[in-house]
Protein backbone atom coordinates (compact mmCIF):
# COMPACT_ATOMS: atom_id res chain seq x y z
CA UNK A 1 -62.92 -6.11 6.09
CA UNK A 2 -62.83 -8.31 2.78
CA UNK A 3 -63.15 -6.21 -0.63
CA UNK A 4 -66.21 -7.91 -1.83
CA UNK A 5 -66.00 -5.47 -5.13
CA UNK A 6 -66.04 -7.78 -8.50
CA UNK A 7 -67.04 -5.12 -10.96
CA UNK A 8 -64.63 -5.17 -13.62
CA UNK A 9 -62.94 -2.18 -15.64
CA UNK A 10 -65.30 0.21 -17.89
CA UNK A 11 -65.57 -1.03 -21.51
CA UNK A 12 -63.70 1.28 -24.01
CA UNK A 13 -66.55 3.11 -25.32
CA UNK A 14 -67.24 4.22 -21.41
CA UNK A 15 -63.91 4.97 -20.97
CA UNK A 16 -63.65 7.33 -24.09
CA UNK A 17 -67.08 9.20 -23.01
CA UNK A 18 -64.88 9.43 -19.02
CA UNK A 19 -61.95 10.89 -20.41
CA UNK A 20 -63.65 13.03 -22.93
CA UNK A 21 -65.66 14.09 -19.88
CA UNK A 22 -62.36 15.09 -18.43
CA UNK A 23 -60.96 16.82 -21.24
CA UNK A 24 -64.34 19.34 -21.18
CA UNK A 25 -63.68 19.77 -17.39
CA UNK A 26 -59.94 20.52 -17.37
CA UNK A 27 -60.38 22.93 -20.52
CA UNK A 28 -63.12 25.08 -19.10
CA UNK A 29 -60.36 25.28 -15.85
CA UNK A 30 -58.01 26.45 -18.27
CA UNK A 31 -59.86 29.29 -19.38
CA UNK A 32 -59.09 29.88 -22.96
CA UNK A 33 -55.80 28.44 -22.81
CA UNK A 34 -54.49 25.52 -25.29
CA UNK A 35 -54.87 22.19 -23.59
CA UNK A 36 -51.21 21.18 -25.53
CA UNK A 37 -49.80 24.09 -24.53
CA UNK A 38 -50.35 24.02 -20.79
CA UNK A 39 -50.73 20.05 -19.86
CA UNK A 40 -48.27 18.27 -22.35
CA UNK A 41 -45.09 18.35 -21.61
CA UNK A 42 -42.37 18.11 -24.93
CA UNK A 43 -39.27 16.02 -24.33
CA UNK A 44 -35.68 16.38 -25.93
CA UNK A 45 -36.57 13.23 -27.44
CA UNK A 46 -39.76 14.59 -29.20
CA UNK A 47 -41.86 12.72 -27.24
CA UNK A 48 -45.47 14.62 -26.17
CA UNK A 49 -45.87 13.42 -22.21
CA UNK A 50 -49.77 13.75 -21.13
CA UNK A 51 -51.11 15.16 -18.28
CA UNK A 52 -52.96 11.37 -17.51
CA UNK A 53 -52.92 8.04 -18.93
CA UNK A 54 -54.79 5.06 -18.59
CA UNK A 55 -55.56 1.53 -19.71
CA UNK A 56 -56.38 3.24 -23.01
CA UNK A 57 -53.13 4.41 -23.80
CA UNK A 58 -52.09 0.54 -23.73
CA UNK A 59 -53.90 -0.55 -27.15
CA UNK A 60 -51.86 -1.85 -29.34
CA UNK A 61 -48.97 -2.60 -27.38
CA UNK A 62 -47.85 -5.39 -28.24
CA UNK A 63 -45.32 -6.85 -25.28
CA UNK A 64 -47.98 -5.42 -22.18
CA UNK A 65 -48.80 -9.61 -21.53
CA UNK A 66 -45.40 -10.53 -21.34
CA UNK A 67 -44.22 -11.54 -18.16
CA UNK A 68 -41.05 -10.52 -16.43
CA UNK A 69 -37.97 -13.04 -18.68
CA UNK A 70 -40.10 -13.45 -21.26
CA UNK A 71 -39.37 -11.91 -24.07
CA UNK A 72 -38.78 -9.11 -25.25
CA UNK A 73 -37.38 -8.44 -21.61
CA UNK A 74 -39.33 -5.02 -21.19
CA UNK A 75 -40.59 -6.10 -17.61
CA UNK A 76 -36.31 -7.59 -17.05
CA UNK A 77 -34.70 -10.43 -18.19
CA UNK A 78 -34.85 -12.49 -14.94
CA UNK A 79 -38.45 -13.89 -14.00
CA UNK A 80 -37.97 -12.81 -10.23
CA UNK A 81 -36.53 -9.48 -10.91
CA UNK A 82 -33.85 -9.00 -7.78
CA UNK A 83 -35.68 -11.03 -5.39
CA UNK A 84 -32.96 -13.68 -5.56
CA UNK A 85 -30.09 -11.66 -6.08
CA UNK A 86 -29.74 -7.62 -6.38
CA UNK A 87 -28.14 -5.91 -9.14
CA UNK A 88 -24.27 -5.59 -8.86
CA UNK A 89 -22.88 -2.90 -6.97
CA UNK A 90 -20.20 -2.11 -8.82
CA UNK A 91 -19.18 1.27 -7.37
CA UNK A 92 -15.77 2.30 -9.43
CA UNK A 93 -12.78 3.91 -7.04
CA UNK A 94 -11.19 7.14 -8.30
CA UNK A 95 -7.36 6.22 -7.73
CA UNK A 96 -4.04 6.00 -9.93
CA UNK A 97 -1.90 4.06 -8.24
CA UNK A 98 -2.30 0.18 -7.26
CA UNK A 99 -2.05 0.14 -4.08
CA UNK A 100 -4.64 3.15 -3.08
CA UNK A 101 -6.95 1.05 -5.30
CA UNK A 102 -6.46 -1.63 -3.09
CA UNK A 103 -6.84 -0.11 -0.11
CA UNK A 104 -10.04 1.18 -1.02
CA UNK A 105 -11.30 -1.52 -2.57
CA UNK A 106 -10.95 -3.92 0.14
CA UNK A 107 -12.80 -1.74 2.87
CA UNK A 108 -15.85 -1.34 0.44
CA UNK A 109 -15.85 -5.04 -0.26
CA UNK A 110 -15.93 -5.60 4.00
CA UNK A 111 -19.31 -3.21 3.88
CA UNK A 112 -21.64 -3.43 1.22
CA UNK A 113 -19.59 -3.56 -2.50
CA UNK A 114 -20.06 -7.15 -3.82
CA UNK A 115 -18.15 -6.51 -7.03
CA UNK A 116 -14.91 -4.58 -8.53
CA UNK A 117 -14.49 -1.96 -11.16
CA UNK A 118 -11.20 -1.54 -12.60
CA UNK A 119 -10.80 1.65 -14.43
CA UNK A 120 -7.62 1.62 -16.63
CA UNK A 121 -6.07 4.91 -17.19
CA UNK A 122 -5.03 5.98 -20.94
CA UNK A 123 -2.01 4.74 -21.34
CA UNK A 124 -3.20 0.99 -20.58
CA UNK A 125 -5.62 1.24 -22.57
CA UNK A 126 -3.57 2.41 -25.44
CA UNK A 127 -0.75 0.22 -24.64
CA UNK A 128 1.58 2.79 -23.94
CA UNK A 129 4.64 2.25 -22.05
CA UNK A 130 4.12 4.23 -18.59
CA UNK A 131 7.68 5.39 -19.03
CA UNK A 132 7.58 6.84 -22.60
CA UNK A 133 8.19 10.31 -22.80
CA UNK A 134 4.46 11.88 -22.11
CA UNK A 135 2.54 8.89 -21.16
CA UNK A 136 -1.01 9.51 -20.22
CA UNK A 137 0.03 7.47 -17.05
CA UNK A 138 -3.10 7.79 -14.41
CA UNK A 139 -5.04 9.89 -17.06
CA UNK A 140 -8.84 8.83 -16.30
CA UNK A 141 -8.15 5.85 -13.96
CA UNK A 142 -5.52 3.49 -12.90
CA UNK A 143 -2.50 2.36 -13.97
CA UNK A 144 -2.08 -0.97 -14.94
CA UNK A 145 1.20 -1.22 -16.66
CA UNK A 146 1.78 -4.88 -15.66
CA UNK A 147 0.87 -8.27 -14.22
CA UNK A 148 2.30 -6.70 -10.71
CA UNK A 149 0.12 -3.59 -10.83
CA UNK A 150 -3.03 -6.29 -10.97
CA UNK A 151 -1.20 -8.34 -8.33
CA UNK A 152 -0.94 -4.84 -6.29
CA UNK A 153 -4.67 -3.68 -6.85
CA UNK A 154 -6.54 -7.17 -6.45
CA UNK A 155 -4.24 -8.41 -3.29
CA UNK A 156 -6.43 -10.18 -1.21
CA UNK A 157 -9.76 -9.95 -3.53
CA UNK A 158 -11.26 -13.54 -4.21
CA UNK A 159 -11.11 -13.21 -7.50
CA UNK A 160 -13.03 -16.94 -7.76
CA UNK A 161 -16.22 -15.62 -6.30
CA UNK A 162 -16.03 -11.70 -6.72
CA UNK A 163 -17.21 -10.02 -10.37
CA UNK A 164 -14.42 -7.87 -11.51
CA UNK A 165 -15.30 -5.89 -14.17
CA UNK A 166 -12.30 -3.98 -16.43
CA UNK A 167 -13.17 -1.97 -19.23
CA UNK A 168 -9.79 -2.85 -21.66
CA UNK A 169 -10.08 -0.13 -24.55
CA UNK A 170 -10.17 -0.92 -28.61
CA UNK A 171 -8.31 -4.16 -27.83
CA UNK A 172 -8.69 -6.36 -24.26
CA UNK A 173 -5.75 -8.66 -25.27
CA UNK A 174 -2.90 -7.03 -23.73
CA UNK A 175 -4.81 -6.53 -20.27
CA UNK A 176 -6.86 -9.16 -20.51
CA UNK A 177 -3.14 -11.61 -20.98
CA UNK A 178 -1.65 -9.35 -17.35
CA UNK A 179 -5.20 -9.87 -15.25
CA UNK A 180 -5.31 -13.65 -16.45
CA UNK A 181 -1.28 -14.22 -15.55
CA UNK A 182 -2.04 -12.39 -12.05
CA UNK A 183 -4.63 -14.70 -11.75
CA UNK A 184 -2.59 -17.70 -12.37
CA UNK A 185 0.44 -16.53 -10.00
CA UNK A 186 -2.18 -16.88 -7.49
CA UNK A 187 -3.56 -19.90 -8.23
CA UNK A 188 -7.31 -19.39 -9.53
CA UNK A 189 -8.90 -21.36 -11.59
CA UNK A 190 -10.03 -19.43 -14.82
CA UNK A 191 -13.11 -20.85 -15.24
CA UNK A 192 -14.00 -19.48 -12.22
CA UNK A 193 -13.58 -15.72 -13.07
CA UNK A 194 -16.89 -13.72 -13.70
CA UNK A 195 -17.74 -10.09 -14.37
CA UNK A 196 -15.95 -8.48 -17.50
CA UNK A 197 -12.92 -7.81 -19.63
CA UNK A 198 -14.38 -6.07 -22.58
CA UNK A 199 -12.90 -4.45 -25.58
CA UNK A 200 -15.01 -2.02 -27.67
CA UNK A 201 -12.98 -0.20 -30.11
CA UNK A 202 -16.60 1.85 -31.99
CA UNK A 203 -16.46 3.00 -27.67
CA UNK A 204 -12.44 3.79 -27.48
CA UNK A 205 -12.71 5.40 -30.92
CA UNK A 206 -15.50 7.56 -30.32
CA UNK A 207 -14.01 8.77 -26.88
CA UNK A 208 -10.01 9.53 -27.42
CA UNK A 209 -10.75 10.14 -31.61
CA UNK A 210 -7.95 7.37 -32.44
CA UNK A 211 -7.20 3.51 -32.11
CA UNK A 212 -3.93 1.68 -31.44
CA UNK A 213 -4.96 -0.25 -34.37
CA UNK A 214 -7.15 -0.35 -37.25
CA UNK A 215 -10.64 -0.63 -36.65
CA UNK A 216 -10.24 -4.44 -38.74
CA UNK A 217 -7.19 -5.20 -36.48
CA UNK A 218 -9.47 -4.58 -33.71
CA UNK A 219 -12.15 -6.69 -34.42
CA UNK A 220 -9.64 -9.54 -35.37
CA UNK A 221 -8.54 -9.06 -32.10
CA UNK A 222 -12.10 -8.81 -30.45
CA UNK A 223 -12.66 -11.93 -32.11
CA UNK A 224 -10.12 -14.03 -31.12
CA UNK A 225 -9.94 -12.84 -27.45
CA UNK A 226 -14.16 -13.81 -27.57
CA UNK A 227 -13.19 -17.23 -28.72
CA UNK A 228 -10.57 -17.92 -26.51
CA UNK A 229 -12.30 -16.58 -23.60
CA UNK A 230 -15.79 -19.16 -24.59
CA UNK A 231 -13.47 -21.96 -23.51
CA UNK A 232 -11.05 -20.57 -20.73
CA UNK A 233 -12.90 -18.26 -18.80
CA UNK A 234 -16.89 -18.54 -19.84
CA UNK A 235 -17.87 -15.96 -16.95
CA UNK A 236 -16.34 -13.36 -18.29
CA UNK A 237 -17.74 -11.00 -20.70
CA UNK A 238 -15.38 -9.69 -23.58
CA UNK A 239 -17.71 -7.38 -25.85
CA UNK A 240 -18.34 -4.02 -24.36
CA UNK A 241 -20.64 -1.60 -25.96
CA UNK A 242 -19.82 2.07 -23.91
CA UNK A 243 -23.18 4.26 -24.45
CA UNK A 244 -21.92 6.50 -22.27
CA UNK A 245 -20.01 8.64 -24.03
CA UNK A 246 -22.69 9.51 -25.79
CA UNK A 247 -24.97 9.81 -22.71
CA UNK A 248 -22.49 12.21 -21.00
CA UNK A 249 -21.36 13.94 -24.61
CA UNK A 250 -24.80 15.71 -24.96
CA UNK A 251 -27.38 12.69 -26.37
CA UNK A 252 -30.46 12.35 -25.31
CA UNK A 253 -31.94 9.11 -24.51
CA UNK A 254 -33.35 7.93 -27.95
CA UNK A 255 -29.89 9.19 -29.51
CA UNK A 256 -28.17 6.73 -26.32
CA UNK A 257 -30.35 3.95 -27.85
CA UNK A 258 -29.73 4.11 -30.83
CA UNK A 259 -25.88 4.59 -30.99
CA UNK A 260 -25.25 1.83 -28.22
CA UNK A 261 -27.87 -0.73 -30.62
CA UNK A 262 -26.19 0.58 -33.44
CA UNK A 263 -22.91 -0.59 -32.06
CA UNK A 264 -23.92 -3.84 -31.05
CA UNK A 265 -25.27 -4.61 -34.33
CA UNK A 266 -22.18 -3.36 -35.79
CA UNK A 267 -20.25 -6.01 -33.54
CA UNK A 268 -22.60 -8.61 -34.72
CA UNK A 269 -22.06 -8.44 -38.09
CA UNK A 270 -18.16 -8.04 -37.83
CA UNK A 271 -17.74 -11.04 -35.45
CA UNK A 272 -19.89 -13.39 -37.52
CA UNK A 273 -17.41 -12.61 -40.36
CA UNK A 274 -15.17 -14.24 -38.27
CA UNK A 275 -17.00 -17.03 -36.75
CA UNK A 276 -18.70 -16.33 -34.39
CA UNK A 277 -22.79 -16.55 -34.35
CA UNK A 278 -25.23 -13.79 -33.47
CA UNK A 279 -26.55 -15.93 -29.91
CA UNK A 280 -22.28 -15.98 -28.67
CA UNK A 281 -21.99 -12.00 -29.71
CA UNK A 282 -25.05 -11.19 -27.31
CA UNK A 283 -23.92 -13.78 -24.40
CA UNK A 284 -20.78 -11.71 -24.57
CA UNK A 285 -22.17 -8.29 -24.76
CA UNK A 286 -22.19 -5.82 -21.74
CA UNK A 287 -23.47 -2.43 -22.23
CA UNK A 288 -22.91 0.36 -20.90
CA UNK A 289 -24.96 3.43 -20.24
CA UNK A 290 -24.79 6.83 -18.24
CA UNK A 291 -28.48 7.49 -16.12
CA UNK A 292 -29.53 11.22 -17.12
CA UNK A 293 -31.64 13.44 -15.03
CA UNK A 294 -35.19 12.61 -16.14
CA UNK A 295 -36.52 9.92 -13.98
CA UNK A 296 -39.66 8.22 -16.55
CA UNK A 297 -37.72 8.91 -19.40
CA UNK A 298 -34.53 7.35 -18.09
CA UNK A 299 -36.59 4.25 -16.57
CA UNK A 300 -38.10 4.03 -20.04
CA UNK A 301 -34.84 4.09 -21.76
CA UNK A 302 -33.48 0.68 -20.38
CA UNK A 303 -36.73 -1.04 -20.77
CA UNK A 304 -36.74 -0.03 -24.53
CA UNK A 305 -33.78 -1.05 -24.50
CA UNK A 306 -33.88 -4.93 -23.68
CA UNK A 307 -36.72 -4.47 -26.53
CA UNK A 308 -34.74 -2.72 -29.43
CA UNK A 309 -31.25 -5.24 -28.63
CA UNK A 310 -34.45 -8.81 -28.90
CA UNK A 311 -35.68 -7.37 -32.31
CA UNK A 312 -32.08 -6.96 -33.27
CA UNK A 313 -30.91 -10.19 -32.29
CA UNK A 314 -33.72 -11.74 -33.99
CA UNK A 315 -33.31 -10.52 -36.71
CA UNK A 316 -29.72 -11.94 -36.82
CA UNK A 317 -31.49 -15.65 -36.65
CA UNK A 318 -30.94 -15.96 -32.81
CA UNK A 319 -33.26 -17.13 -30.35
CA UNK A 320 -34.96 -14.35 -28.72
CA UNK A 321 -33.54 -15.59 -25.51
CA UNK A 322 -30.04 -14.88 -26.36
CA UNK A 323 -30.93 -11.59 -26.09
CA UNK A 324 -31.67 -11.48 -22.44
CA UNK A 325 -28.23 -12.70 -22.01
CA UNK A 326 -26.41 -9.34 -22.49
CA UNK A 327 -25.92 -7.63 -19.55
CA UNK A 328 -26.74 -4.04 -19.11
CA UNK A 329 -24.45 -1.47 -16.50
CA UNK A 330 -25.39 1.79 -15.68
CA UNK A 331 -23.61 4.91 -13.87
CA UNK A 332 -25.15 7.79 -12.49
CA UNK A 333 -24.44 10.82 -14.80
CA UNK A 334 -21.29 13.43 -14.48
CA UNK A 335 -22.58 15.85 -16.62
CA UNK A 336 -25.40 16.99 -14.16
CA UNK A 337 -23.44 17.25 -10.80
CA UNK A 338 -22.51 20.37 -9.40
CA UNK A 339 -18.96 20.67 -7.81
CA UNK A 340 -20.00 23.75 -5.38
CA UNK A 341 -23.26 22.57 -4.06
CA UNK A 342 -22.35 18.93 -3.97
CA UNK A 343 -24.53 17.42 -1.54
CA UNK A 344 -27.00 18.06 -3.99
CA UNK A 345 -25.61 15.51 -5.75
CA UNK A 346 -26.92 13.16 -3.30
CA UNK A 347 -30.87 13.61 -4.59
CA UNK A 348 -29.64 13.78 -7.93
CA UNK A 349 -27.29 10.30 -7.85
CA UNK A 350 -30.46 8.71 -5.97
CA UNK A 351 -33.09 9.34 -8.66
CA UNK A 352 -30.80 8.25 -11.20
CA UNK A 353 -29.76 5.00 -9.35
CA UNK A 354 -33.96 4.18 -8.93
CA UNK A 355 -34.62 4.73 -12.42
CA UNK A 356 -31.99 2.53 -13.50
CA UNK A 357 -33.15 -0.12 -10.89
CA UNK A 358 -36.74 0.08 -12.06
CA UNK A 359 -35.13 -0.36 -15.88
CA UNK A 360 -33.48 -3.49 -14.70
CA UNK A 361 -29.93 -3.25 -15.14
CA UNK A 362 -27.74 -6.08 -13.99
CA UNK A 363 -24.97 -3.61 -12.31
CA UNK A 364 -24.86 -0.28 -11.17
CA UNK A 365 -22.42 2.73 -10.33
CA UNK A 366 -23.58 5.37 -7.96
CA UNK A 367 -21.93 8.00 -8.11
CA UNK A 368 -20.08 9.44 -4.64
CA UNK A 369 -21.58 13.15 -3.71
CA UNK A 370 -18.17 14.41 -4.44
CA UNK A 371 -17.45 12.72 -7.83
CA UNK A 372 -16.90 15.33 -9.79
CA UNK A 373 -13.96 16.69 -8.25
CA UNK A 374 -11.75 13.51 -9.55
CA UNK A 375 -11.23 12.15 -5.76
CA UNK A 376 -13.53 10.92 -3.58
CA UNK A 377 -13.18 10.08 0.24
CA UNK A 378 -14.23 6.72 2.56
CA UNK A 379 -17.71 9.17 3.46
CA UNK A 380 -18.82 10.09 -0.16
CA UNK A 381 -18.01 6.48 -1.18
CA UNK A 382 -19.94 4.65 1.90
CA UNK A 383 -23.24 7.51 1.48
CA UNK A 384 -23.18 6.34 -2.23
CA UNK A 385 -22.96 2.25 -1.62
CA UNK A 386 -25.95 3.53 0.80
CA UNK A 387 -27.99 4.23 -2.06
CA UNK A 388 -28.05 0.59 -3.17
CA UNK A 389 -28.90 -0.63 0.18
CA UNK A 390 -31.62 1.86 0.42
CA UNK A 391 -33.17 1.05 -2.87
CA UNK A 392 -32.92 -2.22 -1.95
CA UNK A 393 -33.89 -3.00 1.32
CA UNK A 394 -35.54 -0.10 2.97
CA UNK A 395 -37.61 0.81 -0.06
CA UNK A 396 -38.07 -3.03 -0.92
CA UNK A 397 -37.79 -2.02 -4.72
CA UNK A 398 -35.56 -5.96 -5.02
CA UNK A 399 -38.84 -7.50 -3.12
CA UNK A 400 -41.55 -7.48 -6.33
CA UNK A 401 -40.38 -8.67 -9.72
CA UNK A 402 -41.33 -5.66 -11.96
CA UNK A 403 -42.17 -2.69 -9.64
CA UNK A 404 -43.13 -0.74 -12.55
CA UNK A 405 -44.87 -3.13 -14.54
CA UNK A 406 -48.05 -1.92 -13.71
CA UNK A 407 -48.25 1.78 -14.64
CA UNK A 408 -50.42 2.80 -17.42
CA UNK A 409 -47.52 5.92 -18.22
């Protein structure tokens, strides 16, 4: 049967007499017993989360008409969402050595992974010789010592139409020179390689406490590599802003936001020292950002997001649109997992990876069930790529533009 119903909304003043009409009702239930201190709910962030919201709560809002891609990218930078193409899954691989890497990497690629995610250990990313005397050699990821160990790990990858994605350290040069010469040995064109070779030294610092460099050095070096990379390889990304060590160090998520914009500003105003504009720092940005345990808040978070990195943009004289350019990755938290109950890590991973979906990050981590015990195994690895096919496709979340878009909360 048609809905034949046209009546439209209540006007304001009838909705203020409804909800004060509610607030009587629920109080008398409450018998004696502070309305704040029962139904509102105080986050770490200092936010006060009500018991109900509705169209009400939206006045004043500035951005609620804005359509998914238009700015300020709340509702997503892409106007279709992930109806034409899903968010990467780039699912890193806990190995050391080049050839397990590879291994593993090409069976995930044959079922489900459409991107890689090279994790260098600490000595690549310090530049340290793997055969120095203490050598953090496969400390935190894998070892990448040379143009070989690339050859090794991407072996039969098509590195023309795969993302690869390779978080460098304070300074990209020295990996970013072995990945580009393995490249060439095989014969691919540069301009063809996508995904991301970033260097964030405010990231590297932050994490390990030092720099191979100093933090000018660094950003000579970030600036350079940026250049070079705008003419020789325009897919690939070379700024990296890492929020997640603040994300898994204890922050909450307006503390997240605020370092990680803080940073990117930071890289703004250091690369236009050295010639480069505000709308080429953003194209060349990827963030990155660890998914914590509180679903709204954490689907909130990357929304605000796209909005606090368009006001800062702006503000820098770019076109609001350069802003949607940066790209945004996400991995489901460490901090959180448990290592002797760890199949409850597989509820915990999935409401992380939704949030971040409904947020509208371009790529994704989730992490395996078994994580957090440094390996993982083809089963924790295959239930995890699951996830993305199940947000996907069997809960349809790629089929509507902005699935959240229409909540009052």
């Amino acid at each position: 049967m048609a809905n034949n119903n046209t009546s439209s909304p209540p006007s304001a003043e009838a909705l203020a007499g409804n909800l004060a009409h509610w607030r009587t009702a629920v109080e008398a239930e409450l018998k004696g017993i502070p309305f704040e201190k029962k139904l509102v709910t105080r986050t770490p962030e200092g936010v006060a989360l009500q018991p109900l919201y509705t169209r009400a709560d939206l006045a004043g809002v500035a951005h609620v008409q804005a359509a998914p891609g238009q700015a300020p990218f709340v509702r997503g930078a892409n106007p279709i969402g992930y109806k034409a193409q899903t968010w990467q899954f780039a699912q890193e691989i806990a190995a050391t050595d080049a050839a397990d890497f590879n291994k593993a990497i090409l069976a995930d690629l044959m079922v489900g992974q459409d991107s890689v995610a090279l994790v260098p250990d600490a000595a690549s990313r310090a530049g340290i010789d793997p055969d120095a005397d203490g050598a953090p050699v496969g400390v935190g990821g894998l070892s990448l010592a040379d143009s070989r160990d690339f050859a090794a790990a991407l072996a039969s990858v098509e590195l023309a139409s795969i993302p690869v994605h390779l978080r460098a350290g304070a300074d990209a040069l020295p990996l970013a020179s072995l990945y580009l010469a393995a490249a060439q040995q095989r014969g691919v064109d540069l301009k063809k390689l996508s995904g991301s070779l970033t260097a964030d030294p405010l990231g590297e610092w932050a994490e390990s406490g030092s720099l191979p460099t100093s933090l000018a050095g660094a950003y000579d070096a970030l600036a350079g590599w940026t250049k070079w990379a705008a003419g020789h390889t325009p897919q690939l990304r070379t700024i990296g802003v890492n929020a997640e060590v603040y994300g898994e160090g204890g922050a909450n998520a307006v503390q997240e936001l605020a370092l990680a914009v803080a940073a990117g500003v930071e890289y703004i105003r250091e690369l236009q020292k050295r010639g480069l504009t505000a709308a080429a720092v953003a194209a060349s940005t990827r963030f990155s950002f660890a998914i914590g345990a509180q679903f709204f808040t954490e689907v909130a978070k990357f929304r605000a997001f796209r909005l606090l990195w368009t006001r800062a943009v702006v503000a820098f004289g770019a076109e609001a649109e350069s802003a949607a350019k940066a790209a945004v990755h996400a991995r489901t938290s460490r901090v959180n997992k448990t290592l002797f109950d760890a199949h409850v890590n597989l509820l915990r991973v999935t409401t992380e990876a939704l949030s971040a979906v409904l947020g509208g990050v371009d790529s994704l981590h989730i992490g395996p069930f078994d994580e957090i015990t440094g390996a993982t195994d083809e089963f924790s690895r295959r239930i995890a790529r699951n996830v993305h096919t199940l947000i996907a496709e069997e809960f349809q979340f790629a089929l509507t533009a902005d699935p959240a878009g229409g909540s009052w909360y």
